[in-house]
C-alpha atoms as a PDB file:
ATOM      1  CA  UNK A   1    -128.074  60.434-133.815  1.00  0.00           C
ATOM      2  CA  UNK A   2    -127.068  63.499-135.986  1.00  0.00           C
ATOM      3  CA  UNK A   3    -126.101  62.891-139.957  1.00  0.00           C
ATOM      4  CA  UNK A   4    -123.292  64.342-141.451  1.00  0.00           C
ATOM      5  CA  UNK A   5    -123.926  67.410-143.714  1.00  0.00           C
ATOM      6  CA  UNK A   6    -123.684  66.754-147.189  1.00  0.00           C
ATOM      7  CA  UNK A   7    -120.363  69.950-146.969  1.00  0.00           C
ATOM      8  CA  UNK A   8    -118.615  68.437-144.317  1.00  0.00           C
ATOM      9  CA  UNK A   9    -118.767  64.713-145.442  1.00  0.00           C
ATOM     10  CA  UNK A  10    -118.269  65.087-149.324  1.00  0.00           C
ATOM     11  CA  UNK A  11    -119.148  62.199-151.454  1.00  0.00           C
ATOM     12  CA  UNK A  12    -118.449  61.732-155.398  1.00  0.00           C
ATOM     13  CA  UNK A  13    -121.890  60.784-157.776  1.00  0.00           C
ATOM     14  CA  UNK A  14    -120.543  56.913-156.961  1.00  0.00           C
ATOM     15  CA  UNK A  15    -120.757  57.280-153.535  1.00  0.00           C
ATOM     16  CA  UNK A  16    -117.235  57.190-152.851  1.00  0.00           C
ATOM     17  CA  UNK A  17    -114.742  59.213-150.049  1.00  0.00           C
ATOM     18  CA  UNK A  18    -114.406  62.748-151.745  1.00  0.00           C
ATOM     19  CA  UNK A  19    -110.729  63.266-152.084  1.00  0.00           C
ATOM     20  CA  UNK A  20    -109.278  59.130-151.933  1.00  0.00           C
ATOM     21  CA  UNK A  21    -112.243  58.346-154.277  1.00  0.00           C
ATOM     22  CA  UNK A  22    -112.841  55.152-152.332  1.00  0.00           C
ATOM     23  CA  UNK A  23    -115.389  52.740-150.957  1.00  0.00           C
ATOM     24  CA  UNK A  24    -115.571  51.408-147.812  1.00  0.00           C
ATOM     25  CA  UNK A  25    -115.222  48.130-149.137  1.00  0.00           C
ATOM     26  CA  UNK A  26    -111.806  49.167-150.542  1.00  0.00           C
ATOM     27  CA  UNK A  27    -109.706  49.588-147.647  1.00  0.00           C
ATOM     28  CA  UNK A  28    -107.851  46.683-145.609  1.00  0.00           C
ATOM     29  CA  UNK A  29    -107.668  46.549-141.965  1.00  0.00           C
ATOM     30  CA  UNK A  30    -103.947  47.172-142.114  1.00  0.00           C
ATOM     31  CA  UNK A  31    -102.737  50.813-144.456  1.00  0.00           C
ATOM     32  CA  UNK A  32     -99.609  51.040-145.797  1.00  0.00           C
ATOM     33  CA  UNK A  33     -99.376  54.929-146.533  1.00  0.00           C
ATOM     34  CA  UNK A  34     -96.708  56.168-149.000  1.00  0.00           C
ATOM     35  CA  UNK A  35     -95.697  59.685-150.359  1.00  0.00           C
ATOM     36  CA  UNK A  36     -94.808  59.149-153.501  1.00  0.00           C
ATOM     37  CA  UNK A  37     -97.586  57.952-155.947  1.00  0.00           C
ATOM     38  CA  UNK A  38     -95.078  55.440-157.487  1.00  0.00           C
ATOM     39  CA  UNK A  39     -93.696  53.895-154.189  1.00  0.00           C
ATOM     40  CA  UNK A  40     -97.691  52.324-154.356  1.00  0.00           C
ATOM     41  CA  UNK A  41     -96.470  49.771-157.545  1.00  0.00           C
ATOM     42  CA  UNK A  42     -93.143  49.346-155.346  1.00  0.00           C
ATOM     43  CA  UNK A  43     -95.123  47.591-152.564  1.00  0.00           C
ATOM     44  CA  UNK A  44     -97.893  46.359-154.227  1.00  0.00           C
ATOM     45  CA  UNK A  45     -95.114  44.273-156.486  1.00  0.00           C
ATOM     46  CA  UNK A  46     -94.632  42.628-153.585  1.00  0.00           C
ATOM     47  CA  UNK A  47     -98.576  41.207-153.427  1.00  0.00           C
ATOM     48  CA  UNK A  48     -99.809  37.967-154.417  1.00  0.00           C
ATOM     49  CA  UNK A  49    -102.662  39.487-155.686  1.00  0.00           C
ATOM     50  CA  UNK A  50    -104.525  43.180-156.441  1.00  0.00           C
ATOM     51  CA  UNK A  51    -107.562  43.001-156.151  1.00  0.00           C
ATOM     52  CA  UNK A  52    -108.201  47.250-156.045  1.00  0.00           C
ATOM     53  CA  UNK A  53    -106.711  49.959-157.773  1.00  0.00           C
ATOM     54  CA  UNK A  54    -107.810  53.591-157.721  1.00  0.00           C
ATOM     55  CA  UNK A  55    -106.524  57.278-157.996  1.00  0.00           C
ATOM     56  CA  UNK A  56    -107.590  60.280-157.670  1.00  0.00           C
ATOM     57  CA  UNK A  57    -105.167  62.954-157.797  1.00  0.00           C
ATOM     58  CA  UNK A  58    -102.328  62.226-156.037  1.00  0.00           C
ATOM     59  CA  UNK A  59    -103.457  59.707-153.329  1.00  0.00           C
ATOM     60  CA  UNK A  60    -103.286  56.472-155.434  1.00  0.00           C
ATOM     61  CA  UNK A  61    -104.415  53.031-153.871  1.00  0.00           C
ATOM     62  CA  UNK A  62    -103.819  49.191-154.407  1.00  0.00           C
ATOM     63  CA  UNK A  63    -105.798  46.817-152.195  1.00  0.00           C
ATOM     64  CA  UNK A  64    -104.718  43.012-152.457  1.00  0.00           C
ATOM     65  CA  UNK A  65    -102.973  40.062-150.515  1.00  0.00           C
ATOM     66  CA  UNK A  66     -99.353  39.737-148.975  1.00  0.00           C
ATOM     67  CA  UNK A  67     -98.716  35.587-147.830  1.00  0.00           C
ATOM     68  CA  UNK A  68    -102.231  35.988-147.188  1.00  0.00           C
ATOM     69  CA  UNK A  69    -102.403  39.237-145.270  1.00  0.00           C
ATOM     70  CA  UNK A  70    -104.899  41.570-147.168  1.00  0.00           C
ATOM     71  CA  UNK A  71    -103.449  45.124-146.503  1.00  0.00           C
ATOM     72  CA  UNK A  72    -103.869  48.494-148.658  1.00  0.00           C
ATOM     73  CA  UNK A  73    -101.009  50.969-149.833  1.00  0.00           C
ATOM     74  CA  UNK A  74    -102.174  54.574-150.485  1.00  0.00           C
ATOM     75  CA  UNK A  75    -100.213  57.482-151.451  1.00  0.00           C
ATOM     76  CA  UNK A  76    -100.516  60.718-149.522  1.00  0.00           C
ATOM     77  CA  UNK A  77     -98.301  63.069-151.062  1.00  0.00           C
ATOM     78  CA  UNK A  78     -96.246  65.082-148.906  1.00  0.00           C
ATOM     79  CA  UNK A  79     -97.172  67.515-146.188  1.00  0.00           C
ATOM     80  CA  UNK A  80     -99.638  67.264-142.972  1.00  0.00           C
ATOM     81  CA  UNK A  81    -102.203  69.265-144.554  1.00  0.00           C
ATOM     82  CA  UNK A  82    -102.830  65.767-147.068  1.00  0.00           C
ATOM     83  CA  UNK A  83    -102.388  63.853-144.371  1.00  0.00           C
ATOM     84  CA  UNK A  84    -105.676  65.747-142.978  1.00  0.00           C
ATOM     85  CA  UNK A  85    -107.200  64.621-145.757  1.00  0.00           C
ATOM     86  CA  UNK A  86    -106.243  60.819-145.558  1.00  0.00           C
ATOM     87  CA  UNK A  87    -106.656  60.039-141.925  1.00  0.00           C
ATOM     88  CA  UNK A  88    -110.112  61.576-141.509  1.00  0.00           C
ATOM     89  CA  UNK A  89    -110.940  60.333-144.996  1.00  0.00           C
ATOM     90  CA  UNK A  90    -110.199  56.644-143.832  1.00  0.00           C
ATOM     91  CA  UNK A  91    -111.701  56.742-140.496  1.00  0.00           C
ATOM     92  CA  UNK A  92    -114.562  57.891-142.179  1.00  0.00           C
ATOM     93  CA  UNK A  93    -114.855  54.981-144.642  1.00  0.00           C
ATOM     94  CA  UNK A  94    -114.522  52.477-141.478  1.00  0.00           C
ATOM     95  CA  UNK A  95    -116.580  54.260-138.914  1.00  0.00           C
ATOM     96  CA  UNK A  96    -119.154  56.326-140.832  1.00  0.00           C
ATOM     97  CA  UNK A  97    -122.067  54.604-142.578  1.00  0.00           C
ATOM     98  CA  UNK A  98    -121.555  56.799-145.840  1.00  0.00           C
ATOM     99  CA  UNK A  99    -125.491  56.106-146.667  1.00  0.00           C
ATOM    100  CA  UNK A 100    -126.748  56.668-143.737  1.00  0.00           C
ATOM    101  CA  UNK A 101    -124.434  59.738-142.853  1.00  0.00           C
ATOM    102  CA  UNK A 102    -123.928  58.440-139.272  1.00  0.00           C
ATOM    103  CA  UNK A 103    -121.232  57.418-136.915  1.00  0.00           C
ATOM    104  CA  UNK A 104    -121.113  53.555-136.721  1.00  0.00           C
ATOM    105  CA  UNK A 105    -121.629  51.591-133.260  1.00  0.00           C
ATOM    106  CA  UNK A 106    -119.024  49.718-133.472  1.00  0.00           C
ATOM    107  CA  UNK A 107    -115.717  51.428-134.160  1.00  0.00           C
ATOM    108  CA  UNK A 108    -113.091  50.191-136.229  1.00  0.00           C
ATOM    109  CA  UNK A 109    -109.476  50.419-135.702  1.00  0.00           C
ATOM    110  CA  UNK A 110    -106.960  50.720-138.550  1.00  0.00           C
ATOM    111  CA  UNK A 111    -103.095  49.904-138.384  1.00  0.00           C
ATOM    112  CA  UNK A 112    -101.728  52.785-140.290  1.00  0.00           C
ATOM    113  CA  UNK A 113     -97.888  52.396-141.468  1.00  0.00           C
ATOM    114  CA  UNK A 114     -96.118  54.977-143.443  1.00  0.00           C
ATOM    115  CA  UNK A 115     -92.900  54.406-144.976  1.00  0.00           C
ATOM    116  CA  UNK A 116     -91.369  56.980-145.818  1.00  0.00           C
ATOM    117  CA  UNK A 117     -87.899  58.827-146.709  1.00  0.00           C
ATOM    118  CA  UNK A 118     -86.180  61.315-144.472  1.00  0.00           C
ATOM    119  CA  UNK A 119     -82.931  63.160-143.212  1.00  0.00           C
ATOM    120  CA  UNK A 120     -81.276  61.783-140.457  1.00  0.00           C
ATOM    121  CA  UNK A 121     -80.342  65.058-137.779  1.00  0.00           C
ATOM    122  CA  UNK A 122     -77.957  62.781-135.515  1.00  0.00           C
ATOM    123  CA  UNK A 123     -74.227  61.982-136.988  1.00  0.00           C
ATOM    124  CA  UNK A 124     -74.851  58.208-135.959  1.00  0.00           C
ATOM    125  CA  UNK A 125     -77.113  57.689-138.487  1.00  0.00           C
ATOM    126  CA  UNK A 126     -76.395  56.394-141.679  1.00  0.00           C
ATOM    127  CA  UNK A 127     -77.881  56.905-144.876  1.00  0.00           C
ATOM    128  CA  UNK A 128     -79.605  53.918-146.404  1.00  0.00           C
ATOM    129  CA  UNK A 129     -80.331  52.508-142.778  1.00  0.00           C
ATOM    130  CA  UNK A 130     -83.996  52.277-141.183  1.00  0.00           C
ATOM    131  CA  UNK A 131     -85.542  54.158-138.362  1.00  0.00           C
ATOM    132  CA  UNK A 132     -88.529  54.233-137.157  1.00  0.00           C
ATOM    133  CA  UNK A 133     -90.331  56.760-135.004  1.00  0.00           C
ATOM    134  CA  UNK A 134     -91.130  56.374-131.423  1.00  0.00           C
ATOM    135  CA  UNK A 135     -92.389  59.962-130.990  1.00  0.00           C
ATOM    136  CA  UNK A 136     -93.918  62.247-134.272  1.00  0.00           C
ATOM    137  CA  UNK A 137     -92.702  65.767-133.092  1.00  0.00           C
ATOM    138  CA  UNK A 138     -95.369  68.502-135.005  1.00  0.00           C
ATOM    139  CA  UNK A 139     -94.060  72.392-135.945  1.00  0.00           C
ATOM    140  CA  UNK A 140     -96.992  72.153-138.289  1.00  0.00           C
ATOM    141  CA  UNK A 141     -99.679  73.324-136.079  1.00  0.00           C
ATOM    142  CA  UNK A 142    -102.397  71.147-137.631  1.00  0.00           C
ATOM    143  CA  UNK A 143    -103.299  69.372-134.184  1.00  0.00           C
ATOM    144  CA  UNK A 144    -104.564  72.843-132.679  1.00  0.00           C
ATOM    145  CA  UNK A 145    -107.064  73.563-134.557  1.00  0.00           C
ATOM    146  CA  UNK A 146    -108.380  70.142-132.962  1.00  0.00           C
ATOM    147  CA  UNK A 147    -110.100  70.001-129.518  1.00  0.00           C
ATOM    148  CA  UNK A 148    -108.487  67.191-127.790  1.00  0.00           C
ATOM    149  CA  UNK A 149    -107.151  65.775-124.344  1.00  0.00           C
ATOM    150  CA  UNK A 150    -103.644  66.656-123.730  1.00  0.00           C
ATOM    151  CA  UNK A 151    -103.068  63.813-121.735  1.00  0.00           C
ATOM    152  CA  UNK A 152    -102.861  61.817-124.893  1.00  0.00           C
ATOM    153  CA  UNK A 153     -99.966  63.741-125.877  1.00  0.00           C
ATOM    154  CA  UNK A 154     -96.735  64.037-124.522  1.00  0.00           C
ATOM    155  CA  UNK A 155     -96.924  66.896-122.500  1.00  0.00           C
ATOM    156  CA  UNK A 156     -94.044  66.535-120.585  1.00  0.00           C
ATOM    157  CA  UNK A 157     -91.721  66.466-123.469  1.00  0.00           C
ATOM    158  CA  UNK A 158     -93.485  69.435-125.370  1.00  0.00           C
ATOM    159  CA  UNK A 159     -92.811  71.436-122.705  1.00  0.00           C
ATOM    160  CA  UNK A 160     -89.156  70.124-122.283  1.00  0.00           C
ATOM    161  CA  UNK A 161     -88.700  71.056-126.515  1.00  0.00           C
ATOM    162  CA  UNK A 162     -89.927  74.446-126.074  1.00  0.00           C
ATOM    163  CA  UNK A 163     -87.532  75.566-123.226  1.00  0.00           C
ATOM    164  CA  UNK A 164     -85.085  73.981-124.742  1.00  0.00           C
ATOM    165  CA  UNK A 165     -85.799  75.421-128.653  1.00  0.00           C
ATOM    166  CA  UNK A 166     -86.159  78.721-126.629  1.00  0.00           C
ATOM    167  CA  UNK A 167     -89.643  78.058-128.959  1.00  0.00           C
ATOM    168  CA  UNK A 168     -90.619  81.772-130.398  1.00  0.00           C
ATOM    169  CA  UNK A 169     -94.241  82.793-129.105  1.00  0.00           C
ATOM    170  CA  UNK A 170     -95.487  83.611-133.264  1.00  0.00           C
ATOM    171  CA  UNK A 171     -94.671  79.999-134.523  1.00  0.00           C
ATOM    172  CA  UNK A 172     -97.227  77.164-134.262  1.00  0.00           C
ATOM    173  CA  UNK A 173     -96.457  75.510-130.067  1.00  0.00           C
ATOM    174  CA  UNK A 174     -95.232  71.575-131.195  1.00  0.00           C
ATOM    175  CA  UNK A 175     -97.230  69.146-130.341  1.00  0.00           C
ATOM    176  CA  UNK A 176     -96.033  65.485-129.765  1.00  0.00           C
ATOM    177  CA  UNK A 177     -97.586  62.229-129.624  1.00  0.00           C
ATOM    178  CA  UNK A 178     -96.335  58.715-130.065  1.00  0.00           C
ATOM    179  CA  UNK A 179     -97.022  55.758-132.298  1.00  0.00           C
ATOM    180  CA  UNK A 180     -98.446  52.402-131.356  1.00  0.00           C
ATOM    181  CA  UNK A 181     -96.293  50.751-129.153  1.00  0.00           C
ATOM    182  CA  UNK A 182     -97.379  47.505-130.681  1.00  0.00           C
ATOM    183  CA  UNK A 183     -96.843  48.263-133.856  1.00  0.00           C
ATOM    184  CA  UNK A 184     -93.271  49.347-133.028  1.00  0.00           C
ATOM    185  CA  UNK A 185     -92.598  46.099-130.729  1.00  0.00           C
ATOM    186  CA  UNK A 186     -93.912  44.217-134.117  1.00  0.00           C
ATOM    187  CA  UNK A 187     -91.744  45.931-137.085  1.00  0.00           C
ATOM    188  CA  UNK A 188     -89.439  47.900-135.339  1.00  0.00           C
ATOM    189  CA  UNK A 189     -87.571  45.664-132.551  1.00  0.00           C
ATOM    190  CA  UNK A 190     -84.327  45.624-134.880  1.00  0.00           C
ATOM    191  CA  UNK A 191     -84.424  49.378-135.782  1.00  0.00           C
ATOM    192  CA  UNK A 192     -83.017  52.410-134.333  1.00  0.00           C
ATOM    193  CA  UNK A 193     -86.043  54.745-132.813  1.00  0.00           C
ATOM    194  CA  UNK A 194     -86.697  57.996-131.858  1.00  0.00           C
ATOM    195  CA  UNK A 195     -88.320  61.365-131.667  1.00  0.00           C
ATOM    196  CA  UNK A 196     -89.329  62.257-135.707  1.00  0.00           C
ATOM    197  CA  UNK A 197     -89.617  65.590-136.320  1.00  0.00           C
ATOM    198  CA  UNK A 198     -92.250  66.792-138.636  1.00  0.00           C
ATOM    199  CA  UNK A 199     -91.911  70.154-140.574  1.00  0.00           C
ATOM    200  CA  UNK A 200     -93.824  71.986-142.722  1.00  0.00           C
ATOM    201  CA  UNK A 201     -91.798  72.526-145.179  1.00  0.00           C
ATOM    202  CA  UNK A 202     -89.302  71.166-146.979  1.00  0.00           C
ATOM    203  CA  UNK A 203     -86.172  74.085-147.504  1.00  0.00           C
ATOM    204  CA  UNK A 204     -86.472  76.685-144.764  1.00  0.00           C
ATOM    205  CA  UNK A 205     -88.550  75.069-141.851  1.00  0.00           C
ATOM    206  CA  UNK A 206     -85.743  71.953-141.991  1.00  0.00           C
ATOM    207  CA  UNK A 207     -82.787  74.126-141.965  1.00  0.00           C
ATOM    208  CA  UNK A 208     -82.052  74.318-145.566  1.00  0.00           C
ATOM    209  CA  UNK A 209     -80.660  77.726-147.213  1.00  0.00           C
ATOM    210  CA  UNK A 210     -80.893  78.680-150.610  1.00  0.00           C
ATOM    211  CA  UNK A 211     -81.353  82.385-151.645  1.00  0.00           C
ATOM    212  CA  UNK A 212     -83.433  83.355-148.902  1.00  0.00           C
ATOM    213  CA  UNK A 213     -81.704  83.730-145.343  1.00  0.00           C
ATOM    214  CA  UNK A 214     -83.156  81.638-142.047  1.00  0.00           C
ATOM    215  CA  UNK A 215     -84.613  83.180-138.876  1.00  0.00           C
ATOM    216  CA  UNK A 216     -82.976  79.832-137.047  1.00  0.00           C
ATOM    217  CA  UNK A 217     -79.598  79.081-138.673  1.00  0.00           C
ATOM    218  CA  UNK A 218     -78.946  76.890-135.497  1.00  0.00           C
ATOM    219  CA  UNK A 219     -82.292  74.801-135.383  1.00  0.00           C
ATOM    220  CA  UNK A 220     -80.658  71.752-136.813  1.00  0.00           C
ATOM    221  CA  UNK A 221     -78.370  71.526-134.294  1.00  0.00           C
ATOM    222  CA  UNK A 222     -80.215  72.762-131.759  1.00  0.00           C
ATOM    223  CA  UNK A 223     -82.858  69.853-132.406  1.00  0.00           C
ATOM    224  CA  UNK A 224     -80.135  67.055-132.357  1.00  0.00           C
ATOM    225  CA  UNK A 225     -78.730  68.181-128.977  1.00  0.00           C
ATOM    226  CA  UNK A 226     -82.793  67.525-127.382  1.00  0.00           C
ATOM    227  CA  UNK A 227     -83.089  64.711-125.104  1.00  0.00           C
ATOM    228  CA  UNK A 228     -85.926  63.519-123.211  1.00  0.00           C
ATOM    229  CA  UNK A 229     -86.491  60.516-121.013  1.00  0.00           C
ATOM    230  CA  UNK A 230     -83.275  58.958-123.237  1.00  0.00           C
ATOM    231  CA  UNK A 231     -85.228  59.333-126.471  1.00  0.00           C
ATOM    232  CA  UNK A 232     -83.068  61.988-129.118  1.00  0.00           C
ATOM    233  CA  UNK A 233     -84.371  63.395-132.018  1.00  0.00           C
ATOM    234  CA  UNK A 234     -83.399  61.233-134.715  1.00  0.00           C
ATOM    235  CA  UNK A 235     -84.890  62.529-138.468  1.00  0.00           C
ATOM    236  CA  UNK A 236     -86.512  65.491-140.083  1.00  0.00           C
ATOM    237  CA  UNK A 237     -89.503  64.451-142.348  1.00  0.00           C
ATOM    238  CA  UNK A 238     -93.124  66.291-143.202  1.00  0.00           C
ATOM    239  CA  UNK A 239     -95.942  63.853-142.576  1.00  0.00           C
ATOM    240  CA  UNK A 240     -95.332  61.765-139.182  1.00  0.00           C
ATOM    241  CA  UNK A 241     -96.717  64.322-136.659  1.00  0.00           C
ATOM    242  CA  UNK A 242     -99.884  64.474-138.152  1.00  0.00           C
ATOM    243  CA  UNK A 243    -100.318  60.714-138.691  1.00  0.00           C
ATOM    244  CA  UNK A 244     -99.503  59.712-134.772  1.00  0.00           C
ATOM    245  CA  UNK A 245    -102.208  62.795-133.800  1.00  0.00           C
ATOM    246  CA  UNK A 246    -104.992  62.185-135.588  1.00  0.00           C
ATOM    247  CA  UNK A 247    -104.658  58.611-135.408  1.00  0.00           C
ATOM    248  CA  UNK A 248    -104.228  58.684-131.534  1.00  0.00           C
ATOM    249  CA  UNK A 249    -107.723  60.500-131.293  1.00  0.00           C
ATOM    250  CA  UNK A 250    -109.473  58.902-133.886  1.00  0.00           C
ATOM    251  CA  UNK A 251    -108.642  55.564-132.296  1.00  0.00           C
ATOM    252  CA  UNK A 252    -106.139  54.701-134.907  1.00  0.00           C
ATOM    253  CA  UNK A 253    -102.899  52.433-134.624  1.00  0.00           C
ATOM    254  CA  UNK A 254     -99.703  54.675-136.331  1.00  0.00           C
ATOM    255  CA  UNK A 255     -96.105  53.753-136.898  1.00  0.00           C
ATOM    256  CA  UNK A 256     -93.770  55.713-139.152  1.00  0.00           C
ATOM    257  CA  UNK A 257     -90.718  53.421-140.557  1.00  0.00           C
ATOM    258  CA  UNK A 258     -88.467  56.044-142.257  1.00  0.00           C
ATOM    259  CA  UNK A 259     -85.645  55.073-144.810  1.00  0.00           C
ATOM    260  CA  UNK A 260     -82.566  57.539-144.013  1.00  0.00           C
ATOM    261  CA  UNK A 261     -81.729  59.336-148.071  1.00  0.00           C
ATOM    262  CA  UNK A 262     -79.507  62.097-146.581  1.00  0.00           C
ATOM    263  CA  UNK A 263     -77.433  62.625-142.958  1.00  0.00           C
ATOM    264  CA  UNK A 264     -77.902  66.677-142.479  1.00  0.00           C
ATOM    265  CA  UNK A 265     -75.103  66.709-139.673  1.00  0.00           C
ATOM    266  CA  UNK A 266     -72.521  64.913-142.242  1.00  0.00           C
ATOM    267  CA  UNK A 267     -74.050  66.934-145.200  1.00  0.00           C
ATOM    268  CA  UNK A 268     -73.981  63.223-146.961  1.00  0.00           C
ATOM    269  CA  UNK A 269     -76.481  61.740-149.364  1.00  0.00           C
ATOM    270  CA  UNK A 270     -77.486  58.370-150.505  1.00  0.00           C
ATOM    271  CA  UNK A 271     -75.559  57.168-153.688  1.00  0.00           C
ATOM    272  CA  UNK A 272     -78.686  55.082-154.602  1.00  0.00           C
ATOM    273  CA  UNK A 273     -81.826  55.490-151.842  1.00  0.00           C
ATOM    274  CA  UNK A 274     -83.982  53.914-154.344  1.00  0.00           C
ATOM    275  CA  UNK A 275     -82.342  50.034-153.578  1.00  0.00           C
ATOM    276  CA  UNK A 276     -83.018  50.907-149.827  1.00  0.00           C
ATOM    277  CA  UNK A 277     -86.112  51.785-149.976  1.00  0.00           C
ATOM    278  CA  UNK A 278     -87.065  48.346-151.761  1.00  0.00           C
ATOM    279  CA  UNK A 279     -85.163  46.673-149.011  1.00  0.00           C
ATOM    280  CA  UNK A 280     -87.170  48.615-146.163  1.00  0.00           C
ATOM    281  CA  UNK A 281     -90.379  47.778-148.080  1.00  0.00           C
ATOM    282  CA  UNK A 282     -89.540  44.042-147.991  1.00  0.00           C
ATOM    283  CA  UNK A 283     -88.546  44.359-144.205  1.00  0.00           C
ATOM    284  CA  UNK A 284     -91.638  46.084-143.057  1.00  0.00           C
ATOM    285  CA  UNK A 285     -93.589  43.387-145.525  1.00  0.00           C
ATOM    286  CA  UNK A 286     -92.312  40.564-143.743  1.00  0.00           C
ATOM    287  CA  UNK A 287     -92.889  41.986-140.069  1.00  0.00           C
ATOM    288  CA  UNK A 288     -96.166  42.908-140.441  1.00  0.00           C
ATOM    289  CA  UNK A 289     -97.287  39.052-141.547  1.00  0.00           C
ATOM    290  CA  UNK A 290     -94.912  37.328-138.858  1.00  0.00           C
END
């Protein structure tokens, strides 16, 4: 069995991950996976007991108990290329032995739940209401550089996006793959659900103009007008893609649970997104021990 090299699998002096500065002892079965570094005390408040907390630049971690449940919340911060970082970076503390520098026998699979904030593209939508993503839609590009089986994505409806986009030939080709279909039977039966699109960026590549013109003034609309198989794009965000992708083909359970803060075809925003988000924390909370 061949070891890891010491550059590709980096390890600090303590012999923790590189980047999430954690042990493999650390990390729960079941990830909660958070943005913003504070949203971490937001759910960990909710624990009966911490047993774990670490940072290392921005990707912050509690480990403790919820009604008995022992689950981990780690910030990511925002954008697919940290969300690189924190998918292989778990999978490695689970299914690499870090000593021995070899893939483990027996492989371990994570539940992986990000909650996150996002704009809602579809005039139904309301802020301050929950949705949760069926499908993580990439523009990102991340997944191709990757050797994987397209079967496990969604071919079908990639190729249905990029007639439809009219998808230029010098962007990234979307990818798309889905979430865990039991996670989202678990947390997600009372939510709406849908295709998430993930950009990679957070004014121009979603549609937003400032000083400098866009190349697609119509994408917004353009996305919330794609159907597939009765499944609508529903929200713009900037980590979901990533999470379903790598998951999928590290052997990974993913679901993305989004908290609606703005409604891009009313042009509306939430008076006060912060008491939503604690309500979609709780919500989530309470599903995933049921």
């Amino acid at each position: 069995m061949s070891k890891f090299k010491e550059s590709e699998l980096i390890l600090n002096p303590d012999g923790s991950i590189y980047h999430l500065k954690l042990k493999p002892e650390h990390v729960a079965q079941r990830v909660i996976v958070v943005g913003d570094q504070g949203r971490v005390d937001k759910v960990s408040g909710h624990f009966d007991k911490v047993e774990h907390k670490i940072q290392n630049r921005e990707f912050k971690t509690h480990t403790g108990y919820y009604k008995g449940e022992r689950i981990t919340v780690l910030s990511t911060g925002i954008g697919t290329d940290n969300i690189d970082i924190v998918i292989n970076e778990l999978d490695a503390l689970v299914n690499i032995d870090l000593e021995k520098r070899v893939e483990k026998e027996k492989h371990t699979s994570l539940d992986i739940i990000r909650l996150g904030t996002s704009g809602a593209l579809q005039e139904d939508i309301p802020v301050d209401t929950f949705v949760a993503s069926a499908f993580g839609l990439g523009f990102d590009g991340l997944l191709h550089f990757y050797k994987y089986d397209r079967a496990l994505a969604g071919q079908d409806m990639e190729e249905a996006f990029v007639k439809h986009m009219g998808w230029h030939e010098y962007m990234a080709r979307p990818y798309i793959f889905s979430g865990s279909a039991d996670l989202l039977k678990q947390v997600a039966t009372e939510l709406k659900t849908g295709i998430t699109a993930t950009a990679h960026g957070f004014f121009g590549p979603q549609g937003r103009e400032l000083r400098i013109p866009l190349a697609f003034p119509d994408l917004n609309e353009k996305l919330a007008n794609f159907s597939f198989s009765n499944h609508r794009i529903t929200n713009f965000e900037m980590e979901t893609s990533a999470i379903y992708a790598l998951g999928t083909l590290l052997g990974h359970r993913t679901l993305t649970v989004c908290n609606i803060i703005a409604n891009r075809a009313r042009g509306e925003y939430s008076k006060d997104y912060q008491k939503s988000v604690d309500q979609m924390i709780a919500y989530v909370l309470e599903r995933l021990v049921e």
